[in-house]
PDB file of N, CA and C in Angstrom:
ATOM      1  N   UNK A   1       0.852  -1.181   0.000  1.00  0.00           N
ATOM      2  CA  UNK A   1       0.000   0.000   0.000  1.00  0.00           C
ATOM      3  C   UNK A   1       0.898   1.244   0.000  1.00  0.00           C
ATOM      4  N   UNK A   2       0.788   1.900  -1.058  1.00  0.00           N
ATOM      5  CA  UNK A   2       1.763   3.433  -0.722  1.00  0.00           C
ATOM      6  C   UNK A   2       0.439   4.482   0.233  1.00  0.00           C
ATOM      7  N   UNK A   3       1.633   5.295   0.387  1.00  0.00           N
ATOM      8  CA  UNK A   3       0.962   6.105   0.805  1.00  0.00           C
ATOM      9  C   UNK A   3      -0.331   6.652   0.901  1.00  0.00           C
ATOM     10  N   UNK A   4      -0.458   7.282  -0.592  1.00  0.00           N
ATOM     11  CA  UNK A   4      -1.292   8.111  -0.748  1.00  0.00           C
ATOM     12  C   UNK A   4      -2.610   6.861  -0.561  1.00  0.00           C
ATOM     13  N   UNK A   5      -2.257   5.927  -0.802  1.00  0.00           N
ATOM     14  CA  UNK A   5      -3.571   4.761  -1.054  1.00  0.00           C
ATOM     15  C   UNK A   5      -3.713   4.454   0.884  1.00  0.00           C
ATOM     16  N   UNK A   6      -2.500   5.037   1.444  1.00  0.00           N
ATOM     17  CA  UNK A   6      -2.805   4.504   3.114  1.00  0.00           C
ATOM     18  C   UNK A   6      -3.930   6.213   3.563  1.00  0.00           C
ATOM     19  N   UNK A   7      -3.799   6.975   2.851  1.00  0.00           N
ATOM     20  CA  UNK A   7      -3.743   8.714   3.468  1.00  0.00           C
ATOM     21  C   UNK A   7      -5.299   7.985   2.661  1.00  0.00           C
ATOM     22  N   UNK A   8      -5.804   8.002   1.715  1.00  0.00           N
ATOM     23  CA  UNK A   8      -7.032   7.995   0.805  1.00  0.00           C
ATOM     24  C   UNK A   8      -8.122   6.695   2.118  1.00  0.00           C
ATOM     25  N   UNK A   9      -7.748   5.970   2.450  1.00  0.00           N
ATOM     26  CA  UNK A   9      -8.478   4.746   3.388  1.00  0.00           C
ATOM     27  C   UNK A   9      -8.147   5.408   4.871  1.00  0.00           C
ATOM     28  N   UNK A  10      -7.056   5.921   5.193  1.00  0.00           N
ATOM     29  CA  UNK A  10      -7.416   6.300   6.444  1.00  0.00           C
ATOM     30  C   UNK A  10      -8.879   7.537   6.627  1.00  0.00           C
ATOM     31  N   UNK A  11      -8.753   8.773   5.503  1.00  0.00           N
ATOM     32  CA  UNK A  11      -9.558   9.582   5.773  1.00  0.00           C
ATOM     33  C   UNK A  11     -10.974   9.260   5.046  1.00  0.00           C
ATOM     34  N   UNK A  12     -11.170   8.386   4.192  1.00  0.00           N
ATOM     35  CA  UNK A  12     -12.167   7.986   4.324  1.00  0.00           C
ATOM     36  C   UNK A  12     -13.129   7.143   5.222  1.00  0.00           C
ATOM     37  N   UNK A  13     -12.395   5.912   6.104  1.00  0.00           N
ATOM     38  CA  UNK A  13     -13.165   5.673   7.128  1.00  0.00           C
ATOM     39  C   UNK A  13     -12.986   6.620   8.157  1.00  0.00           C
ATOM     40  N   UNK A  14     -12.236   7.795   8.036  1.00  0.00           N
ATOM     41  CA  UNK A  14     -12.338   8.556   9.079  1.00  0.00           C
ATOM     42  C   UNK A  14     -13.548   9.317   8.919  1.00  0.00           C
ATOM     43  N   UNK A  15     -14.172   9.570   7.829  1.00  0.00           N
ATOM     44  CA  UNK A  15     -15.213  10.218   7.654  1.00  0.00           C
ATOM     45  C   UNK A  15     -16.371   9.563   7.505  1.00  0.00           C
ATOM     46  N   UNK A  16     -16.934   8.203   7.331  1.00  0.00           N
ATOM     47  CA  UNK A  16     -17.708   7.317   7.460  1.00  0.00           C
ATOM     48  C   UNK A  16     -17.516   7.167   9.053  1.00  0.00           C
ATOM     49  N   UNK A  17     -16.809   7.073   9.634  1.00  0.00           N
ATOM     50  CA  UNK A  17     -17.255   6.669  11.374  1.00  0.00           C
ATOM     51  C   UNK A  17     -17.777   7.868  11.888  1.00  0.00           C
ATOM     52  N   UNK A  18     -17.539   9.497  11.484  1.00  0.00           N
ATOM     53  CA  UNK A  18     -17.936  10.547  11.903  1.00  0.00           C
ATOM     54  C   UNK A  18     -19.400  10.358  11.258  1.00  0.00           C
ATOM     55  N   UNK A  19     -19.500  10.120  10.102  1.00  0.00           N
ATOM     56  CA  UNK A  19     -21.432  10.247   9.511  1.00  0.00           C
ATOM     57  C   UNK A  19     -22.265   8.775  10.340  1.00  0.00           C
ATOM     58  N   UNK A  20     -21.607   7.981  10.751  1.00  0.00           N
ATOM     59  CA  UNK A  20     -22.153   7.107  11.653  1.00  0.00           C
ATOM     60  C   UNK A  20     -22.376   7.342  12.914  1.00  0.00           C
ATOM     61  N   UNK A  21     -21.661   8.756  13.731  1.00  0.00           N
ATOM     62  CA  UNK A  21     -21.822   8.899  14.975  1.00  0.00           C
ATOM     63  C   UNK A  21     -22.531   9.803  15.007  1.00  0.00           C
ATOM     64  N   UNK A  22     -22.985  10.449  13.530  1.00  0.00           N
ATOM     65  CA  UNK A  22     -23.962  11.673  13.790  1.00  0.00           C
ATOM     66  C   UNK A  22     -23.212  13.307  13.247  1.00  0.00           C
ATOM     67  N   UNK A  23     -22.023  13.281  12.790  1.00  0.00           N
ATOM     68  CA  UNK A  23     -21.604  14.370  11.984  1.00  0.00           C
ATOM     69  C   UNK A  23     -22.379  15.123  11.114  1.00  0.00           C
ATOM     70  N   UNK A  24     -22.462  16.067  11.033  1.00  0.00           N
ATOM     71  CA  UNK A  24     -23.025  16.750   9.945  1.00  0.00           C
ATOM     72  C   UNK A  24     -21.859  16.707   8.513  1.00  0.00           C
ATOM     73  N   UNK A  25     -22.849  17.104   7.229  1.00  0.00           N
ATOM     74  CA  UNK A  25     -21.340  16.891   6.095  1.00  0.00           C
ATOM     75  C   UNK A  25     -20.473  18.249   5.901  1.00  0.00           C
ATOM     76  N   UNK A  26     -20.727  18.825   6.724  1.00  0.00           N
ATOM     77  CA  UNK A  26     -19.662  20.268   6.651  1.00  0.00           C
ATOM     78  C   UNK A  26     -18.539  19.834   7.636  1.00  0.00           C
ATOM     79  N   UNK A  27     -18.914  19.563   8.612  1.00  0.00           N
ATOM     80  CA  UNK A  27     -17.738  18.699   9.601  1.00  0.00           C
ATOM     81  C   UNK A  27     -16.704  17.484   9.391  1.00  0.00           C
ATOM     82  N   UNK A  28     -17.803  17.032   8.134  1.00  0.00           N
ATOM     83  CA  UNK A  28     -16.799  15.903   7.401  1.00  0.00           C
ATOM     84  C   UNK A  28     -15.693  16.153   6.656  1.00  0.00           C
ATOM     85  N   UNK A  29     -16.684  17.343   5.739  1.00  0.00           N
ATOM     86  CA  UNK A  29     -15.537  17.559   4.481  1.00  0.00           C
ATOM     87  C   UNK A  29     -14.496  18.573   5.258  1.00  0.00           C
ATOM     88  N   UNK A  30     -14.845  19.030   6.231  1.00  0.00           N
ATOM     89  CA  UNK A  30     -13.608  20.076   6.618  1.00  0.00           C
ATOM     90  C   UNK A  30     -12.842  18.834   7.344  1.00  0.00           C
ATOM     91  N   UNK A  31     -13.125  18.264   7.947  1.00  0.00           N
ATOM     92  CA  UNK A  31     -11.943  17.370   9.027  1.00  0.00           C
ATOM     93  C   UNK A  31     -11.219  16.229   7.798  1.00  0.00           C
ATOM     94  N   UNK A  32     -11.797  15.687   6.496  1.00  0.00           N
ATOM     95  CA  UNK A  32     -11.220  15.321   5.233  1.00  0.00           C
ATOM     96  C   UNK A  32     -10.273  15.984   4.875  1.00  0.00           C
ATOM     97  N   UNK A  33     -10.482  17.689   4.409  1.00  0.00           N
ATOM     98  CA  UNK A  33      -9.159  18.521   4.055  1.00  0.00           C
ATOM     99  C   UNK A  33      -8.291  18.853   4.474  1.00  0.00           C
ATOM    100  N   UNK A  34      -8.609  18.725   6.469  1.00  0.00           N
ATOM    101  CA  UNK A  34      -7.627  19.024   7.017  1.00  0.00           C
ATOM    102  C   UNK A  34      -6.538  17.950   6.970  1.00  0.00           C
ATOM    103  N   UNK A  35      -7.028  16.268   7.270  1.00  0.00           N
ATOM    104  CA  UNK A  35      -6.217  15.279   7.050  1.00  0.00           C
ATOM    105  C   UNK A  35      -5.281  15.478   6.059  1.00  0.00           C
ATOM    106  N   UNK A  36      -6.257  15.574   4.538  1.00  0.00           N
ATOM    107  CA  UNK A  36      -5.166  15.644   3.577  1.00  0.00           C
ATOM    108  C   UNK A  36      -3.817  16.603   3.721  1.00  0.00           C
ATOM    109  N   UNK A  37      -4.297  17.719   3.943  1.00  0.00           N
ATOM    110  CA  UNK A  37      -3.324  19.108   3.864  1.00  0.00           C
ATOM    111  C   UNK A  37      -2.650  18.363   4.667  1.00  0.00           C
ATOM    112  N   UNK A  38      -2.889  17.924   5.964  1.00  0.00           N
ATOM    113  CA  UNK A  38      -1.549  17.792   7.030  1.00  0.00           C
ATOM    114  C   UNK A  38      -0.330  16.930   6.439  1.00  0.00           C
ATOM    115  N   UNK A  39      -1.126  15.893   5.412  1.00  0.00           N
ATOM    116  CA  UNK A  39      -0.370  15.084   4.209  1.00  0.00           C
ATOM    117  C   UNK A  39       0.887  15.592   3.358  1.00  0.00           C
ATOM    118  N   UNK A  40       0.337  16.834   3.021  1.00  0.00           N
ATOM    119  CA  UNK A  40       0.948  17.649   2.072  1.00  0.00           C
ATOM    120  C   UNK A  40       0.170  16.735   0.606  1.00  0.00           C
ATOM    121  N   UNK A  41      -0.956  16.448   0.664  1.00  0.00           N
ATOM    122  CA  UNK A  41      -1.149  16.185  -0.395  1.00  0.00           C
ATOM    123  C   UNK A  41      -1.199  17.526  -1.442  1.00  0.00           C
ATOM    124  N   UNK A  42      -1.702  17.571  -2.472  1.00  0.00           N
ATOM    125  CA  UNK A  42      -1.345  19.166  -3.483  1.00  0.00           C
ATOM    126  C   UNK A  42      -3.029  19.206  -4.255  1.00  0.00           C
ATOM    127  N   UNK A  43      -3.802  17.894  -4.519  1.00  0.00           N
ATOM    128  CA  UNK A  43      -4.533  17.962  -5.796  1.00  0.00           C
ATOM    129  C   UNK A  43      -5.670  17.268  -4.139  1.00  0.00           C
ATOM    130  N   UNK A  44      -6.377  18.125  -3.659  1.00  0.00           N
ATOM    131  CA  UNK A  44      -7.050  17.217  -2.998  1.00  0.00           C
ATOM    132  C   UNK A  44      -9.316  17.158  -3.777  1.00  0.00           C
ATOM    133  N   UNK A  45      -9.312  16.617  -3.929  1.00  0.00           N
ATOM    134  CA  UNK A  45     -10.928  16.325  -4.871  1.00  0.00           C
ATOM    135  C   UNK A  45     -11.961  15.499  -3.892  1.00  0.00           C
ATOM    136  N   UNK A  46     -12.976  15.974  -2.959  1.00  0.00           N
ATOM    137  CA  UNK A  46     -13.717  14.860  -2.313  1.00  0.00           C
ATOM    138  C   UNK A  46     -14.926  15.687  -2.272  1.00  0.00           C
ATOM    139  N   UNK A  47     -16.285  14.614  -2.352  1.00  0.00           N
ATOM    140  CA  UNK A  47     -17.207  14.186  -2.892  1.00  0.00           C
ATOM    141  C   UNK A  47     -17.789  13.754  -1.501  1.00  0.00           C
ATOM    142  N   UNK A  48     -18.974  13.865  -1.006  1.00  0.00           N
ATOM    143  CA  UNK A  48     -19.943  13.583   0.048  1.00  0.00           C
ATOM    144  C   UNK A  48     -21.198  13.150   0.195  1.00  0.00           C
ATOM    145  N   UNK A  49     -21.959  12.772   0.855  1.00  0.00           N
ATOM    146  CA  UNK A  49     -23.410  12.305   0.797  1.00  0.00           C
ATOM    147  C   UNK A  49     -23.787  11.720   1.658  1.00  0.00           C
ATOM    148  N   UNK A  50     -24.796  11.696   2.287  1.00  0.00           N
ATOM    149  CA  UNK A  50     -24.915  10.818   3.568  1.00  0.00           C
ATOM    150  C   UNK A  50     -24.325   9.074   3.957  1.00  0.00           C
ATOM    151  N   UNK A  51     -24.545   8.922   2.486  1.00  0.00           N
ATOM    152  CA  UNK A  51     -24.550   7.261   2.380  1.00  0.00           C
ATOM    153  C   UNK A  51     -23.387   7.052   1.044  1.00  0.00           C
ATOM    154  N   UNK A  52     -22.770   8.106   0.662  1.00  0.00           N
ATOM    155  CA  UNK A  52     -21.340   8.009  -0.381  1.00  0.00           C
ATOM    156  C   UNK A  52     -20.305   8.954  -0.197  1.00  0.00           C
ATOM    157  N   UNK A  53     -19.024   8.553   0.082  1.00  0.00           N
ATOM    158  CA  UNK A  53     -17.896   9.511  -0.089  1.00  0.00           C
ATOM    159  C   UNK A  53     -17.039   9.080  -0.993  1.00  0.00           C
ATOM    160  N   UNK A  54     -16.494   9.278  -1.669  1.00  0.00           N
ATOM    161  CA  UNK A  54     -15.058   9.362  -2.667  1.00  0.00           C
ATOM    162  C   UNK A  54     -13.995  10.572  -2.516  1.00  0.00           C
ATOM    163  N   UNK A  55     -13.414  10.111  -2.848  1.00  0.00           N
ATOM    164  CA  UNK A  55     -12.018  10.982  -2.587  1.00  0.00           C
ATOM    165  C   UNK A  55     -10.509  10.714  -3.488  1.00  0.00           C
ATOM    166  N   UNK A  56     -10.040  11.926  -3.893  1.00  0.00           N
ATOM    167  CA  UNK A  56      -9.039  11.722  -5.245  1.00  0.00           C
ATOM    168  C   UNK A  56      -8.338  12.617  -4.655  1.00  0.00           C
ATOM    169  N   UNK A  57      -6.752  12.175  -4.656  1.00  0.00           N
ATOM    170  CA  UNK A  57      -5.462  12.906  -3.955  1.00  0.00           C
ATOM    171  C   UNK A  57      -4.293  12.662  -5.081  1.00  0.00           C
ATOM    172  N   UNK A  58      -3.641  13.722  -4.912  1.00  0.00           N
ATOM    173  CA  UNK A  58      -2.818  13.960  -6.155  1.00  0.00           C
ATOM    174  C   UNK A  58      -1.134  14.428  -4.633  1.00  0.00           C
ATOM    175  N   UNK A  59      -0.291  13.807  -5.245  1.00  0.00           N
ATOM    176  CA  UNK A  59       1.118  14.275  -3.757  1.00  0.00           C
ATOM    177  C   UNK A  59       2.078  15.128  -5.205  1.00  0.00           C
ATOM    178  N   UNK A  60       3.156  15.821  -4.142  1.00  0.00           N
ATOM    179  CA  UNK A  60       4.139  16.761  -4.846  1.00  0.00           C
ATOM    180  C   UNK A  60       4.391  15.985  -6.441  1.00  0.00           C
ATOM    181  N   UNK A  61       4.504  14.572  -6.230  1.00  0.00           N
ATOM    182  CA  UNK A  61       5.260  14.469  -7.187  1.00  0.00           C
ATOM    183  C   UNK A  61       4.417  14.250  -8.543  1.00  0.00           C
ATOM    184  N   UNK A  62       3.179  14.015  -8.237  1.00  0.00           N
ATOM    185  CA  UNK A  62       1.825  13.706  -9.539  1.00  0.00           C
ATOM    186  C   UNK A  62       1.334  12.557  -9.415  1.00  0.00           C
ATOM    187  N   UNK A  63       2.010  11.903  -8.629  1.00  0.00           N
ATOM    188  CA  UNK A  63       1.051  10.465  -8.456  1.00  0.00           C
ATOM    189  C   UNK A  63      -0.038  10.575  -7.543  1.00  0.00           C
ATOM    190  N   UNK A  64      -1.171   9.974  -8.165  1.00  0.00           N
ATOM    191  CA  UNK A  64      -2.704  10.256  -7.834  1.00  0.00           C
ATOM    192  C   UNK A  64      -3.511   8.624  -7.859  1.00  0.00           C
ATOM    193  N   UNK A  65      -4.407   8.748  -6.749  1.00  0.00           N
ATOM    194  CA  UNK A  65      -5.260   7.927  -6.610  1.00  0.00           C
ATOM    195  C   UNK A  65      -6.538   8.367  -5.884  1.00  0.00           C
ATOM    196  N   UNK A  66      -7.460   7.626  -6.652  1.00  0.00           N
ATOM    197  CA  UNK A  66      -8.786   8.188  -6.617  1.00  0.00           C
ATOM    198  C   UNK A  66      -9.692   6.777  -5.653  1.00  0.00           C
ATOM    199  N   UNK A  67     -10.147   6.921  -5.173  1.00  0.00           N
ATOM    200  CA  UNK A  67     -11.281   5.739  -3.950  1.00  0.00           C
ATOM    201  C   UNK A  67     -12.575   6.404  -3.941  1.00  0.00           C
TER     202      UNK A  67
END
């Protein structure tokens, strides 16, 4: 697993256990961007819904993966 594929699964179940405990989706997607940024990811792209998240991260060097 590289990175960005460990950074893309950590903050997504990080944001599925927050919409399971009762988060609102403004609380999601901000505590999502903050993860990434702390990453240094560069290209960050995420997508929300009560019952769907996706998320696409791009790092310094251009390698990108999308979940």
């Amino acid at each position: 697993m590289t990175n960005l594929e460990y950074i893309v699964d950590f903050a997504l179940r990080f944001g599925e256990s927050m919409l399971i405990s009762g988060a609102n989706l403004e609380r999601v997607n901000d505590s999502i961007y903050r993860i990434c940024d702390s990453y240094g990811c560069r290209e960050v792209h995420f997508f929300s819904l009560n019952c769907y998240l996706t998320l696409s991260l791009q790092d310094k060097a251009g390698s990108q993966v999308t979940s």
